[in-house]
N, C-alpha and C. Protein backbone atom coordinates (compact mmCIF):
# COMPACT_ATOMS: atom_id res chain seq x y z
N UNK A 1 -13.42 6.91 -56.69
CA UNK A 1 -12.29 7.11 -55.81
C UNK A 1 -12.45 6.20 -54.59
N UNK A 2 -11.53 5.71 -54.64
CA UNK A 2 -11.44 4.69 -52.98
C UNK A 2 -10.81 5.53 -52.02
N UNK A 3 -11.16 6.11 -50.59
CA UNK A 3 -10.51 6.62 -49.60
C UNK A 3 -10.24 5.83 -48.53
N UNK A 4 -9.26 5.59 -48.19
CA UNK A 4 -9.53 5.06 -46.88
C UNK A 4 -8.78 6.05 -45.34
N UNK A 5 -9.69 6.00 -44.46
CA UNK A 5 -9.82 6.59 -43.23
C UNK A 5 -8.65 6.38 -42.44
N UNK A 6 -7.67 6.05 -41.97
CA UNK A 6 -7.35 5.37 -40.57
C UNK A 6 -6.65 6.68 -39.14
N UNK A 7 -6.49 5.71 -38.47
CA UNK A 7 -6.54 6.71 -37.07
C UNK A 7 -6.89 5.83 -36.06
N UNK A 8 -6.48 6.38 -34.71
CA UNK A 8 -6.87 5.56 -33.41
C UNK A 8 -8.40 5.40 -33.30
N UNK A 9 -9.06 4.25 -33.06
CA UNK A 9 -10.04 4.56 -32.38
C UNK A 9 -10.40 5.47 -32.05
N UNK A 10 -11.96 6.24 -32.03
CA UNK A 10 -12.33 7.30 -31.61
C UNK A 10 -11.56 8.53 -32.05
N UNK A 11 -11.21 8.42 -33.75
CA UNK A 11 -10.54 9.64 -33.62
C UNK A 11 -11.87 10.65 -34.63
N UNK A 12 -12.78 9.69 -35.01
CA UNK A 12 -13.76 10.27 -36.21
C UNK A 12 -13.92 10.19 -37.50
N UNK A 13 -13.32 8.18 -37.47
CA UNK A 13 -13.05 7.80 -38.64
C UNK A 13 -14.64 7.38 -39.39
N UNK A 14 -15.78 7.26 -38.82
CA UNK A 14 -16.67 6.72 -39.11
C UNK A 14 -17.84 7.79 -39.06
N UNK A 15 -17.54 8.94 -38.42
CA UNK A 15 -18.06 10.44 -38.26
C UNK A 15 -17.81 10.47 -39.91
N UNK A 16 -16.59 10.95 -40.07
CA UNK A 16 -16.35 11.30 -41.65
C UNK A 16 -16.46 10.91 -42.56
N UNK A 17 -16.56 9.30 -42.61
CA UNK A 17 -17.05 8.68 -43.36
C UNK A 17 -18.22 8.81 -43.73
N UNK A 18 -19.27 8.59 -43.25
CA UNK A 18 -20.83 9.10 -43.03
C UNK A 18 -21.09 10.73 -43.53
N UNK A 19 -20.41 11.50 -43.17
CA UNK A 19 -20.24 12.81 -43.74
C UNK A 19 -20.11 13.13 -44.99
N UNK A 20 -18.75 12.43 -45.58
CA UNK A 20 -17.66 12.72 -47.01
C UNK A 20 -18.91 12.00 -47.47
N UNK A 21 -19.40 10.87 -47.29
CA UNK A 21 -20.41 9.46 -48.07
C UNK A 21 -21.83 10.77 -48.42
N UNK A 22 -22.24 11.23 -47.71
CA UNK A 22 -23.36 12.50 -48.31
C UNK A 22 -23.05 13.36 -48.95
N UNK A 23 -21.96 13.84 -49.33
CA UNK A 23 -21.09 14.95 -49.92
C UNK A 23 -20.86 14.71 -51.13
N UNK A 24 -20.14 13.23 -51.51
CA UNK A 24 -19.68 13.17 -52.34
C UNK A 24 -20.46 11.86 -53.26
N UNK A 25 -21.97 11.29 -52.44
CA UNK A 25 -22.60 10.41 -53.04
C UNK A 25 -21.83 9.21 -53.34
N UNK A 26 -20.91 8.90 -52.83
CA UNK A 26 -20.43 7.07 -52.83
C UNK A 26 -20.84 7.07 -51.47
N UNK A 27 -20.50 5.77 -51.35
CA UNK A 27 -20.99 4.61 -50.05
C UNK A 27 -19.96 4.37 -49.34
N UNK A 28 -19.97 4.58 -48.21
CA UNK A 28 -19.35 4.51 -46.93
C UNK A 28 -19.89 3.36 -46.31
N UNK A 29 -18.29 2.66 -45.69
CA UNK A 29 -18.36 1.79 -45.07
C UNK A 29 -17.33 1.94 -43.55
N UNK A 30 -17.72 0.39 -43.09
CA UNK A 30 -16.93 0.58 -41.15
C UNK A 30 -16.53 -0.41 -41.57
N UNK A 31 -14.81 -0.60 -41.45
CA UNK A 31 -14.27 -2.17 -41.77
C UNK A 31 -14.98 -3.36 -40.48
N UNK A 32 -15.11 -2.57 -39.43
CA UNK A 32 -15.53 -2.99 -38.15
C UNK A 32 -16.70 -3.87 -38.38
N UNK A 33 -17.45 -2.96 -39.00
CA UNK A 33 -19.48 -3.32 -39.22
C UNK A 33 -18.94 -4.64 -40.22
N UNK A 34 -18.43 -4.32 -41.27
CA UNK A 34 -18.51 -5.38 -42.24
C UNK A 34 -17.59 -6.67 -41.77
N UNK A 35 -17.02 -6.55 -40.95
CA UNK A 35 -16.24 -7.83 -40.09
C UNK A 35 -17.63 -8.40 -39.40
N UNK A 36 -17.82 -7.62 -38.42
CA UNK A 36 -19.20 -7.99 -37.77
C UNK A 36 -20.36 -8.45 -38.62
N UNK A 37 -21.20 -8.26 -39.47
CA UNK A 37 -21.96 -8.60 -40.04
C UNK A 37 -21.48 -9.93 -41.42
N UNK A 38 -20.30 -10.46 -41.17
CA UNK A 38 -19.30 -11.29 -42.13
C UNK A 38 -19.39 -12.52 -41.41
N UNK A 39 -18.95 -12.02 -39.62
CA UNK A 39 -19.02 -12.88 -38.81
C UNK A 39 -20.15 -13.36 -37.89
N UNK A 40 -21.06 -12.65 -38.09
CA UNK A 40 -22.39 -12.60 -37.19
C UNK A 40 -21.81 -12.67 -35.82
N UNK A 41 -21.07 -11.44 -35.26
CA UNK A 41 -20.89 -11.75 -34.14
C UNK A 41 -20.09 -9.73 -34.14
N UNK A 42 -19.83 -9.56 -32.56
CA UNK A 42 -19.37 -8.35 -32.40
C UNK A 42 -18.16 -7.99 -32.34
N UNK A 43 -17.42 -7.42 -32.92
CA UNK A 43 -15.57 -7.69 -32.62
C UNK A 43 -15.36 -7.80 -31.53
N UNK A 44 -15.89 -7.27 -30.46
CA UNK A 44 -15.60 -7.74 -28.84
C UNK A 44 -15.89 -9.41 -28.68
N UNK A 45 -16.76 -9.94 -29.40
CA UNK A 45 -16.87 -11.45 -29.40
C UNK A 45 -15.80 -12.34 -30.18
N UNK A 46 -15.89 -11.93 -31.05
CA UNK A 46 -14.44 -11.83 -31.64
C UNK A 46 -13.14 -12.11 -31.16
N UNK A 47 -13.23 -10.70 -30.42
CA UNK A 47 -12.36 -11.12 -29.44
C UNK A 47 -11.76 -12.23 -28.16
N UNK A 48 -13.08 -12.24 -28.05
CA UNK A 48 -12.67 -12.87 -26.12
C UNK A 48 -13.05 -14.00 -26.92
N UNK A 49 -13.59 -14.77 -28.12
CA UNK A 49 -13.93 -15.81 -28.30
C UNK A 49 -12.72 -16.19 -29.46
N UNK A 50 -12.10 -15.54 -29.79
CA UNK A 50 -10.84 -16.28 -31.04
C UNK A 50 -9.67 -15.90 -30.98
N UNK A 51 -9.39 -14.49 -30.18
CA UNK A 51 -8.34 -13.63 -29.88
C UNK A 51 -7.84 -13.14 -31.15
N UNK A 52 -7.03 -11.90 -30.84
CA UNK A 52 -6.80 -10.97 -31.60
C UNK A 52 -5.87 -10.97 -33.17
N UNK A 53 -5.03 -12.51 -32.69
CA UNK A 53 -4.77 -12.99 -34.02
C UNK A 53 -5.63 -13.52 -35.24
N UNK A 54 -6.59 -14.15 -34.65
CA UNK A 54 -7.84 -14.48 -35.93
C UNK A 54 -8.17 -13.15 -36.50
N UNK A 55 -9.01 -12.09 -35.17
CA UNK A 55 -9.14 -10.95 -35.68
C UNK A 55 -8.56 -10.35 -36.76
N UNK A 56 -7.32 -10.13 -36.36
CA UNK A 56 -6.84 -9.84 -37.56
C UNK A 56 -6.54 -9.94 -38.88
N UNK A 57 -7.01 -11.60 -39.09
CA UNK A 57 -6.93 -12.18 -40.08
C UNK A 57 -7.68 -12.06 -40.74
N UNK A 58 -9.21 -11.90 -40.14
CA UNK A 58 -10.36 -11.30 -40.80
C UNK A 58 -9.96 -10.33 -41.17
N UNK A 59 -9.76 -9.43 -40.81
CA UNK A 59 -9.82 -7.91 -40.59
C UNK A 59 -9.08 -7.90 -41.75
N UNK A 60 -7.92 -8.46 -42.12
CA UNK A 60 -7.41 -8.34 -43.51
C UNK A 60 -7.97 -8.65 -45.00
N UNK A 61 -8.38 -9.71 -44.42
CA UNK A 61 -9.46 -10.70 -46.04
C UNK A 61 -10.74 -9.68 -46.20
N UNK A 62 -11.06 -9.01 -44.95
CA UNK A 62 -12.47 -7.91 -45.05
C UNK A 62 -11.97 -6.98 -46.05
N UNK A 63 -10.62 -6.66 -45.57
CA UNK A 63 -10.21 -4.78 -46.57
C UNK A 63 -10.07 -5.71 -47.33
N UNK A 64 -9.51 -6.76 -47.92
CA UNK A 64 -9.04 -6.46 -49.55
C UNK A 64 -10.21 -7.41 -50.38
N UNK A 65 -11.51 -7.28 -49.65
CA UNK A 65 -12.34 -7.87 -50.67
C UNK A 65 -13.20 -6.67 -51.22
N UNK A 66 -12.54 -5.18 -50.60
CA UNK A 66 -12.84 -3.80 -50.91
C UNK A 66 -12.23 -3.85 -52.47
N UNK A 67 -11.09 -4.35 -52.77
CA UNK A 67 -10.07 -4.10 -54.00
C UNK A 67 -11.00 -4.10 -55.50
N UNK A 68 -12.53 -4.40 -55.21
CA UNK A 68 -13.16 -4.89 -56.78
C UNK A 68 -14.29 -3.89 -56.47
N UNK A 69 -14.36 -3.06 -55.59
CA UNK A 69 -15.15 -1.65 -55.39
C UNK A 69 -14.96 -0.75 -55.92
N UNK A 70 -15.75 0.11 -56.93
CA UNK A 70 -15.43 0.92 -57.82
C UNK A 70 -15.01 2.36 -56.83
N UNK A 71 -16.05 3.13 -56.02
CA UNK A 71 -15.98 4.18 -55.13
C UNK A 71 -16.47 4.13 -53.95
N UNK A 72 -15.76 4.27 -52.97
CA UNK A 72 -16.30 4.25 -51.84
C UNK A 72 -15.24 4.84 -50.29
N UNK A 73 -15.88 5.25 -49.23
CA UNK A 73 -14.95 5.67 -47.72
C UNK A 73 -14.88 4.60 -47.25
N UNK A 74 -13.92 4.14 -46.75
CA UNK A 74 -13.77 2.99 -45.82
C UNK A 74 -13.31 3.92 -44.45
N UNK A 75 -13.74 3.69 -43.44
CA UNK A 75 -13.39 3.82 -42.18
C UNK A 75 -12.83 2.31 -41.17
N UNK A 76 -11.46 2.08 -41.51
CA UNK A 76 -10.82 1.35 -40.85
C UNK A 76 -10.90 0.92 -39.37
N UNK A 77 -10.47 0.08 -38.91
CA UNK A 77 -10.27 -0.07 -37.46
C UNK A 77 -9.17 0.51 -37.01
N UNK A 78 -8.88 0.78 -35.98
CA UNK A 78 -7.46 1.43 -35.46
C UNK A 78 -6.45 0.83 -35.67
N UNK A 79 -6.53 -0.51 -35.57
CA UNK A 79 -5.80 -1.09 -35.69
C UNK A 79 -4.80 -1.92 -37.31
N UNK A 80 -6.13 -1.45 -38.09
CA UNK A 80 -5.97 -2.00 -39.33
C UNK A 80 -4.45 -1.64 -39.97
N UNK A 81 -4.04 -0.57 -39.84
CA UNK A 81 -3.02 -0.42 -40.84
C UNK A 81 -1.72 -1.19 -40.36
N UNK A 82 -2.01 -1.49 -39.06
CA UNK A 82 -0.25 -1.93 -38.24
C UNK A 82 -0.28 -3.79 -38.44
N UNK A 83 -1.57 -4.08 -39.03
CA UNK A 83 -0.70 -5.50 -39.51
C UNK A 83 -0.90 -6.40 -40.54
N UNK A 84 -0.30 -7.27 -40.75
CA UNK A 84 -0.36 -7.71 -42.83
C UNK A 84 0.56 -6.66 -43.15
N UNK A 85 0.00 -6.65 -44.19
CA UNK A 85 0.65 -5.45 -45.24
C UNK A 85 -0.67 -4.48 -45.69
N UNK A 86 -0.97 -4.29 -44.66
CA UNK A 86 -2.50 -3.56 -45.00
C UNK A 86 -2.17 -2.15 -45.33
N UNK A 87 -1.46 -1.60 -45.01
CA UNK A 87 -0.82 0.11 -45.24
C UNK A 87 -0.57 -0.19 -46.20
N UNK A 88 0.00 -0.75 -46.66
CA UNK A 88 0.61 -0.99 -48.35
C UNK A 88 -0.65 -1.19 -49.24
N UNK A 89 -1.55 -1.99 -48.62
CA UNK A 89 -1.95 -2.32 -50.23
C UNK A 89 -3.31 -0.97 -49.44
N UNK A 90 -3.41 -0.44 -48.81
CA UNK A 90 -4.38 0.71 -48.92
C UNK A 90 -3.98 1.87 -49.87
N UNK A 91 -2.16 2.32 -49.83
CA UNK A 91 -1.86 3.23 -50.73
C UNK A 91 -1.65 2.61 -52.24
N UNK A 92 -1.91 1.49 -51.65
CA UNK A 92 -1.83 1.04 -53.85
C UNK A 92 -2.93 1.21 -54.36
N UNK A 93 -4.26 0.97 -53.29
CA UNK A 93 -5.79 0.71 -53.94
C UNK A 93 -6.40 2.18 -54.09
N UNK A 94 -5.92 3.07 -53.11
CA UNK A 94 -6.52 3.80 -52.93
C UNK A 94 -6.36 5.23 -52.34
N UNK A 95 -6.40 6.06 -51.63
CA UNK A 95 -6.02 7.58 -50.64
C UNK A 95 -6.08 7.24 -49.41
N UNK A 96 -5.42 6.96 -48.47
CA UNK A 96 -5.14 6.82 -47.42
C UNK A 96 -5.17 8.08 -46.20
N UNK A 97 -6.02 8.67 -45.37
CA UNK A 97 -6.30 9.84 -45.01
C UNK A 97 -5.94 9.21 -43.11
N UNK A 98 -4.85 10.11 -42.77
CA UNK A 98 -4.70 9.60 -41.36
C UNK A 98 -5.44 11.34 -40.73
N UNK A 99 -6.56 10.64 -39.88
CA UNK A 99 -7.19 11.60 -39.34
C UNK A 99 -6.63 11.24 -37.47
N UNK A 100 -6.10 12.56 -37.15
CA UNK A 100 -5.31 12.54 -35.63
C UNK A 100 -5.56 13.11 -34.83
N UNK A 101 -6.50 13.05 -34.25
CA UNK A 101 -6.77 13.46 -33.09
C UNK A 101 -5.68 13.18 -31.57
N UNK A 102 -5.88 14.32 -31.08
CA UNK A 102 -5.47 14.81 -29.50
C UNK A 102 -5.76 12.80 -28.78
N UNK A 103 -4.96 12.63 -28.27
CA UNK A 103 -5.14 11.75 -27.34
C UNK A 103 -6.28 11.99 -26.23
N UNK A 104 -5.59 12.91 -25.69
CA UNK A 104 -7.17 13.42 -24.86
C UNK A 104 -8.59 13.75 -25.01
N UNK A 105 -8.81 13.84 -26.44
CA UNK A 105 -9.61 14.01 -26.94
C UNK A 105 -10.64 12.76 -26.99
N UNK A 106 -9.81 11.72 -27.69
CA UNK A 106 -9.85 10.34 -28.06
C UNK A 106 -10.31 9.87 -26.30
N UNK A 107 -10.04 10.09 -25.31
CA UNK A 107 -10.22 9.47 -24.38
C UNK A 107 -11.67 9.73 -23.89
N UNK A 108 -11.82 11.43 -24.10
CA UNK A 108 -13.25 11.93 -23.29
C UNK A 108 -14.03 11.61 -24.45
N UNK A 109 -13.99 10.75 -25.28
CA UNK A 109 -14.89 10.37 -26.22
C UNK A 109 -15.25 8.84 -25.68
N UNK A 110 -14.25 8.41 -25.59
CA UNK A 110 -14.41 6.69 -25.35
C UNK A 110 -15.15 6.75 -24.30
N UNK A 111 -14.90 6.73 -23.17
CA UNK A 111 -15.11 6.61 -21.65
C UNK A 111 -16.02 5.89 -21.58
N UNK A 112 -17.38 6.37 -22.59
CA UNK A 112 -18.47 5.65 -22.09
C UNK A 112 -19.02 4.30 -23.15
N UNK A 113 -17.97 4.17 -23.78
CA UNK A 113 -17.99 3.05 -24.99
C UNK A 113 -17.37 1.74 -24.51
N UNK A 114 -16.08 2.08 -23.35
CA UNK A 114 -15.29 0.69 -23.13
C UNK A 114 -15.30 -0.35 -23.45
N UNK A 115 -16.95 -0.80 -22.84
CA UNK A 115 -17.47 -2.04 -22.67
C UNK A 115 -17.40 -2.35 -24.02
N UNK A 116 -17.40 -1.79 -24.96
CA UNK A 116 -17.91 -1.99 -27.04
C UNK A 116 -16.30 -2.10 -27.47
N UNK A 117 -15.36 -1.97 -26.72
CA UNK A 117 -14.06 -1.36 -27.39
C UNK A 117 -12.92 -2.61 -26.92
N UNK A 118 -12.38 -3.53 -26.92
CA UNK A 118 -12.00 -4.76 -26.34
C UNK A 118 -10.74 -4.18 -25.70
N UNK A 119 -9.62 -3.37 -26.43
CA UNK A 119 -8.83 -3.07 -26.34
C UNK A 119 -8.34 -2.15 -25.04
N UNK A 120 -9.68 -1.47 -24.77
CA UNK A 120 -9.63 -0.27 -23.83
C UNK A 120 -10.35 -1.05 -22.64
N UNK A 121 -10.98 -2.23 -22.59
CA UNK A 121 -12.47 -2.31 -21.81
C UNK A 121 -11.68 -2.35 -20.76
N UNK A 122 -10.86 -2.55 -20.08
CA UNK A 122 -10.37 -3.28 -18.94
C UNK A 122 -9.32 -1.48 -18.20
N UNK A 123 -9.21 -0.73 -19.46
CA UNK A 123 -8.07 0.32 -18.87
C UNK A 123 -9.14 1.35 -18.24
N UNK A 124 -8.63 1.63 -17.12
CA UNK A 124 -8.98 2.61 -16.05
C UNK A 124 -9.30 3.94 -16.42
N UNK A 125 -10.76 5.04 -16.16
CA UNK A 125 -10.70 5.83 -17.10
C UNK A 125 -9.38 7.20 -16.55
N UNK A 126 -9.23 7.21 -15.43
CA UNK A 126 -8.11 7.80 -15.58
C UNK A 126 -6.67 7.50 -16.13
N UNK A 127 -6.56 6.61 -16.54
CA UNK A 127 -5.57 6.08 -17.34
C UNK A 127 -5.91 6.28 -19.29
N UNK A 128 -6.86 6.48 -19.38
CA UNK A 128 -7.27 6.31 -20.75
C UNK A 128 -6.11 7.60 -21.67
N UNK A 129 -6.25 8.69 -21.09
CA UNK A 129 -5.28 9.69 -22.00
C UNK A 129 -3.78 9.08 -22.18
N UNK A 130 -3.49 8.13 -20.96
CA UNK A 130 -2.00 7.46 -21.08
C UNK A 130 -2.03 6.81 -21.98
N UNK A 131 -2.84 5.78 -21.91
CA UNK A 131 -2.96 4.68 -23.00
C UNK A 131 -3.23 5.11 -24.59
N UNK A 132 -4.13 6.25 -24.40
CA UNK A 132 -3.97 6.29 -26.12
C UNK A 132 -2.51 7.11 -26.29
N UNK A 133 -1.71 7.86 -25.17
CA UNK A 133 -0.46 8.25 -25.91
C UNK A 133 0.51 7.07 -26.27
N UNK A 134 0.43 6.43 -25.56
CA UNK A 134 0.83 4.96 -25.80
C UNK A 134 0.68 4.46 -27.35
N UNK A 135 -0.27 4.53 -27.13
CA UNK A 135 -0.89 3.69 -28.74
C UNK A 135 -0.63 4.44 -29.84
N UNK A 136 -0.31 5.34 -29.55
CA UNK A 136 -0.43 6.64 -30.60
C UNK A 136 1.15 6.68 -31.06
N UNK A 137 1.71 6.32 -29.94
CA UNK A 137 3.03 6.55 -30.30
C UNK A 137 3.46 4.93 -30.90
N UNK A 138 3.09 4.14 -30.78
CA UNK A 138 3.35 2.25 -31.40
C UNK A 138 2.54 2.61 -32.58
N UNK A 139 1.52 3.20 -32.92
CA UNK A 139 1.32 2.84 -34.15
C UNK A 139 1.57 3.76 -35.13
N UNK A 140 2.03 5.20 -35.09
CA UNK A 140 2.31 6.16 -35.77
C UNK A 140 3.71 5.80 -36.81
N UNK A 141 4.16 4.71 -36.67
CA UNK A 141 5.21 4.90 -37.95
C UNK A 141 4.41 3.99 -38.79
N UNK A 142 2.85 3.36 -38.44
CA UNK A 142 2.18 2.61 -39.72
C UNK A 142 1.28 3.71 -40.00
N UNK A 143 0.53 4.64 -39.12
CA UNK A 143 -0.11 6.22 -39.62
C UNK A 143 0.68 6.97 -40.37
N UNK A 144 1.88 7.07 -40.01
CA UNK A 144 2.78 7.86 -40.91
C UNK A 144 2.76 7.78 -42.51
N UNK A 145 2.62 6.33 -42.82
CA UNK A 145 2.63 6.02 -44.27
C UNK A 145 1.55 6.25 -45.36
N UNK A 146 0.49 7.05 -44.26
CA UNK A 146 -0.76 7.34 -45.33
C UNK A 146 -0.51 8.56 -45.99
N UNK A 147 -0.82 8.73 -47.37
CA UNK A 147 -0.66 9.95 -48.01
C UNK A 147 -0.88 11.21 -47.55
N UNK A 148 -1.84 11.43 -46.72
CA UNK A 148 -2.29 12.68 -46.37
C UNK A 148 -2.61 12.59 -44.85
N UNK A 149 -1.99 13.41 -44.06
CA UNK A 149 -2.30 13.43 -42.59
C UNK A 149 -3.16 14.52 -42.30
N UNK A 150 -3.93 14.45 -41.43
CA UNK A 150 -5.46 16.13 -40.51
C UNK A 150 -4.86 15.82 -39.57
N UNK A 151 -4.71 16.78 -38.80
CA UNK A 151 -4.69 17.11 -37.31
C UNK A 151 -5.52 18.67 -36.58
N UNK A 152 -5.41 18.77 -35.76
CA UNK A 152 -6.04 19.53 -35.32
C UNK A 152 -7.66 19.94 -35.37
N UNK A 153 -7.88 21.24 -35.57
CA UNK A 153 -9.30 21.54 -36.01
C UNK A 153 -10.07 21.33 -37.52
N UNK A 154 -10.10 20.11 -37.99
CA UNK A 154 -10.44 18.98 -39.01
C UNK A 154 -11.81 19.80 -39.37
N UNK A 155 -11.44 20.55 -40.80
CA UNK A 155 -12.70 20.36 -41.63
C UNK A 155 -13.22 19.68 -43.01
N UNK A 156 -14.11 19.73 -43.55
CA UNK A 156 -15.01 19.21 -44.49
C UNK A 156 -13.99 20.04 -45.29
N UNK A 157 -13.64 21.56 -45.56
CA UNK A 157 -12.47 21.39 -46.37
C UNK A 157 -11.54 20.83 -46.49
N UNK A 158 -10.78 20.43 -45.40
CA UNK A 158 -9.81 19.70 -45.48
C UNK A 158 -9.42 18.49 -46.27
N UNK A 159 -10.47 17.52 -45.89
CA UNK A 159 -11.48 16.38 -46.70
C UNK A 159 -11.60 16.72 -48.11
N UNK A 160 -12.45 17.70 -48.55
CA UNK A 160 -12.34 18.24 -49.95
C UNK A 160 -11.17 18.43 -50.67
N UNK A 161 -10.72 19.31 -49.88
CA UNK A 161 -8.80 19.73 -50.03
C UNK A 161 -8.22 18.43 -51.18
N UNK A 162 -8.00 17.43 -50.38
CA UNK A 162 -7.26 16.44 -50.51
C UNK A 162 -8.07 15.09 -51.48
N UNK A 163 -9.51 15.42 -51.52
CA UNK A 163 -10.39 14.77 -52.80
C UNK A 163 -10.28 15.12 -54.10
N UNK A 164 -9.89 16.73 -54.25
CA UNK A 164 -10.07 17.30 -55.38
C UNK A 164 -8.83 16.90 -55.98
N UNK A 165 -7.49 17.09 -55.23
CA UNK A 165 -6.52 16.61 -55.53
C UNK A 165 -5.79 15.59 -55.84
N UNK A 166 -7.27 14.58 -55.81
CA UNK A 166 -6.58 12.88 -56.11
C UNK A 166 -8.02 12.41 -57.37
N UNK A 167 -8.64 13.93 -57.62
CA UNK A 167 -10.11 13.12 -58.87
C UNK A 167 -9.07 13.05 -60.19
């Protein structure tokens, strides 16, 4: 089974991954890590050194060299599903799981990551709950398109729930 994760930053896409990956004995991956270790460099370098259009370009050729993987979690970038046609070809390859966390939630998590996070590094931490409603609300009609949405108090059933139902 191919799953893939997506969600804002910091919502616990790479928590669960790591989790479901002991549970269910396939291999879990971070589209993030495998960009980074592709590029020998950190997506924040990435960043400030090619800008966010290259990024992305990687970031696309990374997921779909997933397509010849027999089983495995992918934990996406936040950003992954909103460009290419990456939402699309995630529900063709595979289960698409939008995990949603509270904006506020997402924020008292980051705070102390910024500096690692390119997108956020520069936003003010009292501003941070704005900004992810922000973001939350621009990218939710490409979250919307994943098969199965979590919100709230997210468990390992839930996860199961929606595994058993796609073996």
């Amino acid at each position: 089974m191919k799953i893939f994760l997506i969600g804002l930053m910091g919502s616990g896409k790479s928590f669960w991954a790591k989790k479901l990956s002991a549970l269910l004995h396939i291999p879990a991956f971070d589209l993030d890590k495998e960009i980074e270790k592709i590029a020998g460099r950190t997506v924040a370098a990435i960043f400030a050194d090619e800008g966010e259009s290259y990024f992305r370009q990687k970031e696309n050729e990374v997921l779909k060299s997933f397509e010849g993987k027999p089983n495995f979690l992918l934990a996406t970038g936040g950003g992954a599903p909103c460009f290419h046609d990456n939402m699309e070809w995630m529900n063709e390859n595979g289960v698409t799981i939008w995990i949603d966390e509270p904006p506020s939630v997402i924020a008292s998590r980051l705070k102390k990551e910024k500096s690692h996070r390119p997108l956020i590094a520069e936003v003010a931490d009292d501003n941070l709950s704005e900004f992810f409603i922000r973001m939350r609300g621009s990218r939710a009609p490409y979250y919307m398109r994943a098969k199965y949405h979590l919100s709230g108090n997210i468990t390992e059933k839930d996860f199961m729930k929606i595994i058993r139902s796609n073996e």
